[in-house]
Protein backbone atom coordinates (compact mmCIF):
# COMPACT_ATOMS: atom_id res chain seq x y z
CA UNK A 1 106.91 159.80 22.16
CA UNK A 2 104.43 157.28 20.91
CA UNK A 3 100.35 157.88 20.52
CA UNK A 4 98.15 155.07 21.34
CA UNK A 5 93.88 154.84 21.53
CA UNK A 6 94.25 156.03 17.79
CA UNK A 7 95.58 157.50 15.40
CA UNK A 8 92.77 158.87 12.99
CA UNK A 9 93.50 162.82 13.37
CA UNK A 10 96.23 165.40 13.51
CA UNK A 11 97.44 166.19 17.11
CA UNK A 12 100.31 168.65 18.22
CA UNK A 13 102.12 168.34 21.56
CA UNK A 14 104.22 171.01 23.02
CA UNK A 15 106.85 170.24 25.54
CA UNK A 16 109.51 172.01 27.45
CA UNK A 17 112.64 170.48 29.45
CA UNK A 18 113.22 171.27 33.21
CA UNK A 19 116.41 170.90 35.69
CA UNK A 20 115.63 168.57 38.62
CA UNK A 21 113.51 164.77 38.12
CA UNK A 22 112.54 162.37 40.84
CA UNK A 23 115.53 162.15 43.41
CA UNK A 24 119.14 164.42 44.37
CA UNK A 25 121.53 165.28 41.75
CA UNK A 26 119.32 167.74 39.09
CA UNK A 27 120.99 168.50 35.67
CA UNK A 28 121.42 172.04 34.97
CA UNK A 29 120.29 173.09 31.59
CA UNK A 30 121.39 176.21 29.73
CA UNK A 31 124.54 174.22 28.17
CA UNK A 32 125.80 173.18 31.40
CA UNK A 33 124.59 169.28 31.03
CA UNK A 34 122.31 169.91 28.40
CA UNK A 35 120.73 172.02 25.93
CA UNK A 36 117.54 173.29 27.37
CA UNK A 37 114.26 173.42 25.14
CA UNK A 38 111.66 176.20 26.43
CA UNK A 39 108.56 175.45 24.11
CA UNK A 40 109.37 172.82 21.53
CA UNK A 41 106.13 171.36 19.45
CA UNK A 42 105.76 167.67 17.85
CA UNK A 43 103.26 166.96 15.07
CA UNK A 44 101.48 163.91 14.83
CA UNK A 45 99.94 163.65 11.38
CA UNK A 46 96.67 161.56 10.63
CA UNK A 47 97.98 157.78 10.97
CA UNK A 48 101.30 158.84 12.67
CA UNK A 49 102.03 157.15 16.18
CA UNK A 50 105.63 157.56 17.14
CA UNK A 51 107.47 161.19 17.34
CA UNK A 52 111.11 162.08 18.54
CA UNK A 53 112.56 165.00 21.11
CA UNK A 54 116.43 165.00 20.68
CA UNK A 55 117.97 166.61 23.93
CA UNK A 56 122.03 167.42 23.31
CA UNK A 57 123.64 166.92 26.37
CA UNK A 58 127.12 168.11 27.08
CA UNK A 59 130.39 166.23 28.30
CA UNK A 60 132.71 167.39 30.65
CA UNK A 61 135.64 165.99 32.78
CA UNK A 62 133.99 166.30 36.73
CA UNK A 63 133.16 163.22 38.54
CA UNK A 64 129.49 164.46 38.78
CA UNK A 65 127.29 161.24 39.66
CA UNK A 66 124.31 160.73 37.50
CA UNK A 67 122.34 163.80 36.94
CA UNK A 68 118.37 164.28 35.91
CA UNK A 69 116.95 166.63 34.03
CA UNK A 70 112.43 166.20 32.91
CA UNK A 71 110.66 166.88 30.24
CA UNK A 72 107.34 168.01 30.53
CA UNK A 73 104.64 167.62 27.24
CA UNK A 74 100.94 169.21 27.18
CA UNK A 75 99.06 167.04 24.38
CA UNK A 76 96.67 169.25 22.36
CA UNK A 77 94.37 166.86 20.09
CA UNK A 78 93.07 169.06 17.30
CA UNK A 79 89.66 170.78 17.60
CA UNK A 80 89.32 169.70 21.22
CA UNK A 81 89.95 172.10 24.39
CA UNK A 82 91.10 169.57 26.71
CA UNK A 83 94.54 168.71 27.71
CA UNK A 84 96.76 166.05 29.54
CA UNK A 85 100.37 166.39 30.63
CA UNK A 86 102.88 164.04 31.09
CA UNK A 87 106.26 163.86 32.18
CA UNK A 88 109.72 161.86 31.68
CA UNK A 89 112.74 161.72 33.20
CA UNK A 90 116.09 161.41 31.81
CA UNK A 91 119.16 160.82 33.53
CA UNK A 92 122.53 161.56 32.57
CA UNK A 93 124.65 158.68 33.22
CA UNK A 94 128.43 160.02 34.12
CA UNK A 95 131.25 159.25 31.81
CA UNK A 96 133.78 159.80 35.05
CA UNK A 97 131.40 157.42 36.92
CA UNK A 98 132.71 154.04 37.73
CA UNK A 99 130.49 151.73 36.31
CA UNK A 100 130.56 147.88 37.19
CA UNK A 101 129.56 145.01 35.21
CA UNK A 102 129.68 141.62 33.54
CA UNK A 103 131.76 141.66 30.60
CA UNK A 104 129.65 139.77 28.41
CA UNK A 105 125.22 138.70 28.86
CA UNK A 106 125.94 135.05 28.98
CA UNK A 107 128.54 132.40 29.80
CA UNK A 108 128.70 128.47 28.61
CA UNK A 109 130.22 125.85 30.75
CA UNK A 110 131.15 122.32 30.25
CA UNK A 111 129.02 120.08 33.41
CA UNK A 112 133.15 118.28 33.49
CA UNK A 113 134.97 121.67 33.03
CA UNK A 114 133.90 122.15 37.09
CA UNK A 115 134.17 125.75 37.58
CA UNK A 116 132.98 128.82 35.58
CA UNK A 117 134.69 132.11 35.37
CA UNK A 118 132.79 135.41 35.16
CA UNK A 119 134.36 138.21 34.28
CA UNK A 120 133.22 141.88 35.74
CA UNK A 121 134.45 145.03 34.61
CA UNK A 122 135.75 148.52 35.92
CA UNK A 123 134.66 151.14 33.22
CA UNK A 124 135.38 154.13 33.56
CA UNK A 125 137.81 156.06 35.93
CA UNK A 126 140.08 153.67 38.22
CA UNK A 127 141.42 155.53 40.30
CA UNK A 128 139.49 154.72 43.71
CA UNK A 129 138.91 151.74 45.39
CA UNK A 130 135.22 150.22 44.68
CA UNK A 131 133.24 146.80 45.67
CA UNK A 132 130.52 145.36 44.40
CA UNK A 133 128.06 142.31 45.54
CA UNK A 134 127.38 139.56 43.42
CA UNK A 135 124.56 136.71 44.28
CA UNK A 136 123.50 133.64 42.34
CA UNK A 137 120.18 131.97 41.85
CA UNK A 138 119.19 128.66 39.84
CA UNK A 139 116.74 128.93 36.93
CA UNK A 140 116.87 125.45 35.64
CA UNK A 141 120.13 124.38 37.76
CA UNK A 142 120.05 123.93 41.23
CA UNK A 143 122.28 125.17 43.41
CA UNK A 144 123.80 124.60 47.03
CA UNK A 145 126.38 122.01 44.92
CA UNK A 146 123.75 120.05 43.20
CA UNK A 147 124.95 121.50 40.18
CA UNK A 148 126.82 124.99 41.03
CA UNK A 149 128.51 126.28 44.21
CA UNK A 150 125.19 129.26 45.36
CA UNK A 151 127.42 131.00 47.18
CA UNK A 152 127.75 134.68 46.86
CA UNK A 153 130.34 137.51 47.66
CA UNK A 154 131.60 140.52 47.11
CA UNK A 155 134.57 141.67 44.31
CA UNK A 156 136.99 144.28 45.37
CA UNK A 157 138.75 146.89 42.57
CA UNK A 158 141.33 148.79 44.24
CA UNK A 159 142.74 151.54 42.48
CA UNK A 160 144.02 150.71 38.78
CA UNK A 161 141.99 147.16 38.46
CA UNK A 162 139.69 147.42 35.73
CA UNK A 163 138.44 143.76 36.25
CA UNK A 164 137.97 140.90 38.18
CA UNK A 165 136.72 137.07 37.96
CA UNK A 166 133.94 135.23 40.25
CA UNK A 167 134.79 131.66 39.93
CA UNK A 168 131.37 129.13 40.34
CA UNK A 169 132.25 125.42 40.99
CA UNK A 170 130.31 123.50 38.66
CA UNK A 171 129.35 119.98 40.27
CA UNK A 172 130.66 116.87 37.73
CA UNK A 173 127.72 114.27 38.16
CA UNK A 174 126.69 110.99 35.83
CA UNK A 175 123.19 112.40 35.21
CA UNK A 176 122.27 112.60 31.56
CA UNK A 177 120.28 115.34 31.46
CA UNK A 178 119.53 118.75 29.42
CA UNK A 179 121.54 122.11 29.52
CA UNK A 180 120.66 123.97 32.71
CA UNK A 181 121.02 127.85 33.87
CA UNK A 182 121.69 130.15 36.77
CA UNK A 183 121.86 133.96 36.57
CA UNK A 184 124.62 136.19 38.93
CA UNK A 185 123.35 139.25 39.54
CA UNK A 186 125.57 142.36 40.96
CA UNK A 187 124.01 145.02 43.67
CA UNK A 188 125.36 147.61 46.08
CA UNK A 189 128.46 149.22 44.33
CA UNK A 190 130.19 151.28 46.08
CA UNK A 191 133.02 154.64 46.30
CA UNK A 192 130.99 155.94 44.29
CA UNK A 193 130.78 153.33 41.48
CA UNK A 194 127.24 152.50 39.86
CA UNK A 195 126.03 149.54 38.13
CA UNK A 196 126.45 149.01 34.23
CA UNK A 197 124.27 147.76 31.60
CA UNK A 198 124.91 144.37 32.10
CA UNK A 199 124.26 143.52 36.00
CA UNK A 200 123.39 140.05 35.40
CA UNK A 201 124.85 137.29 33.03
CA UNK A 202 123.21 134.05 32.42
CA UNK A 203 125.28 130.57 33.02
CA UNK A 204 124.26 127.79 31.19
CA UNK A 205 126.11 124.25 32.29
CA UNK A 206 125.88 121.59 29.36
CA UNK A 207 125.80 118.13 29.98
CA UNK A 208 128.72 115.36 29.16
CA UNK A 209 126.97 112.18 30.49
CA UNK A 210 125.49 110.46 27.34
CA UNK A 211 122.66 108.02 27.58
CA UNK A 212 125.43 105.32 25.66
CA UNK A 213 124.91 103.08 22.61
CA UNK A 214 122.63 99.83 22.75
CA UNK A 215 123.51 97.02 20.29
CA UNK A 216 123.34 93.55 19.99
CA UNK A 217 126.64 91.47 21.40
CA UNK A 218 126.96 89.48 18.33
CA UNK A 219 126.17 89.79 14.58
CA UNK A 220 124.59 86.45 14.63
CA UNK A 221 122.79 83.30 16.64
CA UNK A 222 121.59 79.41 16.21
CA UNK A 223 119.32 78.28 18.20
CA UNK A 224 118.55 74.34 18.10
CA UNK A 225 114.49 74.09 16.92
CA UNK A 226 112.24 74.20 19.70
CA UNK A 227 114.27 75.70 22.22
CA UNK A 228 114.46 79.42 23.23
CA UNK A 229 116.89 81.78 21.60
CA UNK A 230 118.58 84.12 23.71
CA UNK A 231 120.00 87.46 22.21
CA UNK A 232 122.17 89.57 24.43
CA UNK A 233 121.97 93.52 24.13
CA UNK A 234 124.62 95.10 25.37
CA UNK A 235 125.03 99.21 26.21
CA UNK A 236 128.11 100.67 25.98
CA UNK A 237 129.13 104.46 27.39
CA UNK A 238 128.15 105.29 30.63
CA UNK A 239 125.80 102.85 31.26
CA UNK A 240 124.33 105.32 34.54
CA UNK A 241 123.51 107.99 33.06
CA UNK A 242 119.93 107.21 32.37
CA UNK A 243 117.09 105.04 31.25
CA UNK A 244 117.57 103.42 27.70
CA UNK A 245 114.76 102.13 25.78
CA UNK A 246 115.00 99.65 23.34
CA UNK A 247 111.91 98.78 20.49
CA UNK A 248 113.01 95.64 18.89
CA UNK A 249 110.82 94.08 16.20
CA UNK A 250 110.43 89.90 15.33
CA UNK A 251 108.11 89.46 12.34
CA UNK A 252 106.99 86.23 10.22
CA UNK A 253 104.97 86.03 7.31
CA UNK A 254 101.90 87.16 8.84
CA UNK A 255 102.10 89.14 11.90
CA UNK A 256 104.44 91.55 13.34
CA UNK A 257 104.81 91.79 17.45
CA UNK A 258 106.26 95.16 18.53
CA UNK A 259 107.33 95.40 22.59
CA UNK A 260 109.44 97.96 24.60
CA UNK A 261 112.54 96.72 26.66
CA UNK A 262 114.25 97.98 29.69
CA UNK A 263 116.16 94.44 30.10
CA UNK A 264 119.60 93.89 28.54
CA UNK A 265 118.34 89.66 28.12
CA UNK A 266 115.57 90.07 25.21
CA UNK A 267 114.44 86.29 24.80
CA UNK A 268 112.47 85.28 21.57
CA UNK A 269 110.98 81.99 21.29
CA UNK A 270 112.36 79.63 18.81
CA UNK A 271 110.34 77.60 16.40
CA UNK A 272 110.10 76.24 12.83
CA UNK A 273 109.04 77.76 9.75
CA UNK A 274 106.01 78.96 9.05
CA UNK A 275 105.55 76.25 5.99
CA UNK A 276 106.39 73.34 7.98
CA UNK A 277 103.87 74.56 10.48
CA UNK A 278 100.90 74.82 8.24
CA UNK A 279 102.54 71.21 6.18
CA UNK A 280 102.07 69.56 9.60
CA UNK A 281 99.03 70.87 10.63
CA UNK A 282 97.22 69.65 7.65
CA UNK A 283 98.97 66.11 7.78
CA UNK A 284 97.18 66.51 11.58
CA UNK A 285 93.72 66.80 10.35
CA UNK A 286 93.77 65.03 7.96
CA UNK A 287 94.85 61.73 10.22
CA UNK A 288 91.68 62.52 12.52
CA UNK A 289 89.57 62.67 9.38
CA UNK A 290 90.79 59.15 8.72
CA UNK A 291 90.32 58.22 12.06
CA UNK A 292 86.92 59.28 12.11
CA UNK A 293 85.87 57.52 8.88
């Protein structure tokens, strides 16, 4: 029982259990299904916010169903005279109640494995026949055999199965892409069987379509002077399974030129040195300053 709005005082609550709660199926108190508590009395000291009530229940060997029993508390805050009650139910889940569910919260699955196997399991008594319903929905992955078979159906356990498997085709495509998920959920158990903790289990498909390797096709190029150079990037892998992007630099002694590629042909201009450049650029000016004189 936690206290919230404050905690700057000492308040007592008194509480009491009760046979019955919201629906069929009451627990009987007294020992039968649990111990019952006719006035029991919690203290919450000044800067206290969370309390206990402990409630022994008792196990026996019928196939009962789950059983509810309430307890009822009357908060008393310290030199005041008014009062609120609240209530909470508790149910006693069966121990010789069939209860179905996935074996484990989450599954992994290779995107090339191309199926995933679930596992659900009978605990508990098997010795009827149950069924349960199981659906699936995409979270990230998308199903109707984009990336998983959607389809849903319904497990049988006859008498001494304690498990079975749903099987999810897993759709093998060349997309490189990130890990994806769908959830199956189970519903509607029946002879008598309930649901288990875990009801749902989380798939997640992992890709195996890698974006490949870019690199150049040779370690080395000539290029006659003033003509164009042409240097071939190659990409290796799968070459479909998405966009590459290649940043290549060329720099001289006094600028750098940065561009993106999406071609595999990257052409760079040739030329000469910088030195010879700027040797026959003055030899240039200096023949129209004779020419001028």
């Amino acid at each position: 029982m936690t206290r919230t709005g404050g905690s700057a005082e000492q308040v007592t609550v008194q509480y009491q259990t009760t046979d019955g709660g919201r629906g069929g199926n009451p627990a009987t108190g007294n020992g039968v299904d649990y111990t019952t508590t006719t006035v029991g009395v919690l203290t919450f000291l000044n800067g206290v916010v969370s309390q206990t009530i402990v409630v022994p229940t008792k196990a026996d060997t019928l196939l009962e169903g789950p059983r509810r029993s309430r307890s009822r508390s009357r908060l008393r805050a310290a030199g005041r005279a008014s009062e609120r009650f609240a209530d909470a139910v508790v149910t006693i889940v069966d121990d010789e109640t069939p209860r179905l569910q996935f074996a484990t919260a989450s599954y992994t699955v290779a995107e090339a494995t191309g199926s995933a196997t679930l596992t659900v399991q009978r605990v508990g008594p098997a010795t009827a026949q149950n069924t349960v319903q199981y659906s699936l929905a995409g979270v990230t992955a998308t199903g109707g055999g984009v990336d998983f078979d959607s389809t849903g159906g319904t497990l049988t356990f006859a008498p001494t199965i304690t498990s079975r498997t749903i099987i999810v085709p897993i759709t093998k495509d060349t997309i490189n892409e990130p890990a994806e998920t769908f959830t199956v959920t189970l519903a509607n158990p029946t002879g008598g069987a309930i649901l288990g903790a875990l009801s749902a289990t989380t798939v997640t498909i992992t890709d195996d379509d890698p974006a490949g390797t870019v690199q150049f096709s040779q370690l080395s190029y000539a290029v006659v002077e003033g003509s164009t150079a042409t240097i071939t990037v190659t990409r290796t892998g799968n070459g479909r399974a998405g966009v590459g992007q290649l940043r290549h630099e060329q720099r001289d002694r006094h600028r750098a030129r940065r561009l993106h590629c999406r071609r595999r042909d990257v052409h760079v201009p040739g030329g000469r040195d910088d030195e010879d450049v700027h040797r026959a650029d003055r030899q240039r000016r200096a023949h129209r300053r004779q020419r001028i004189r």
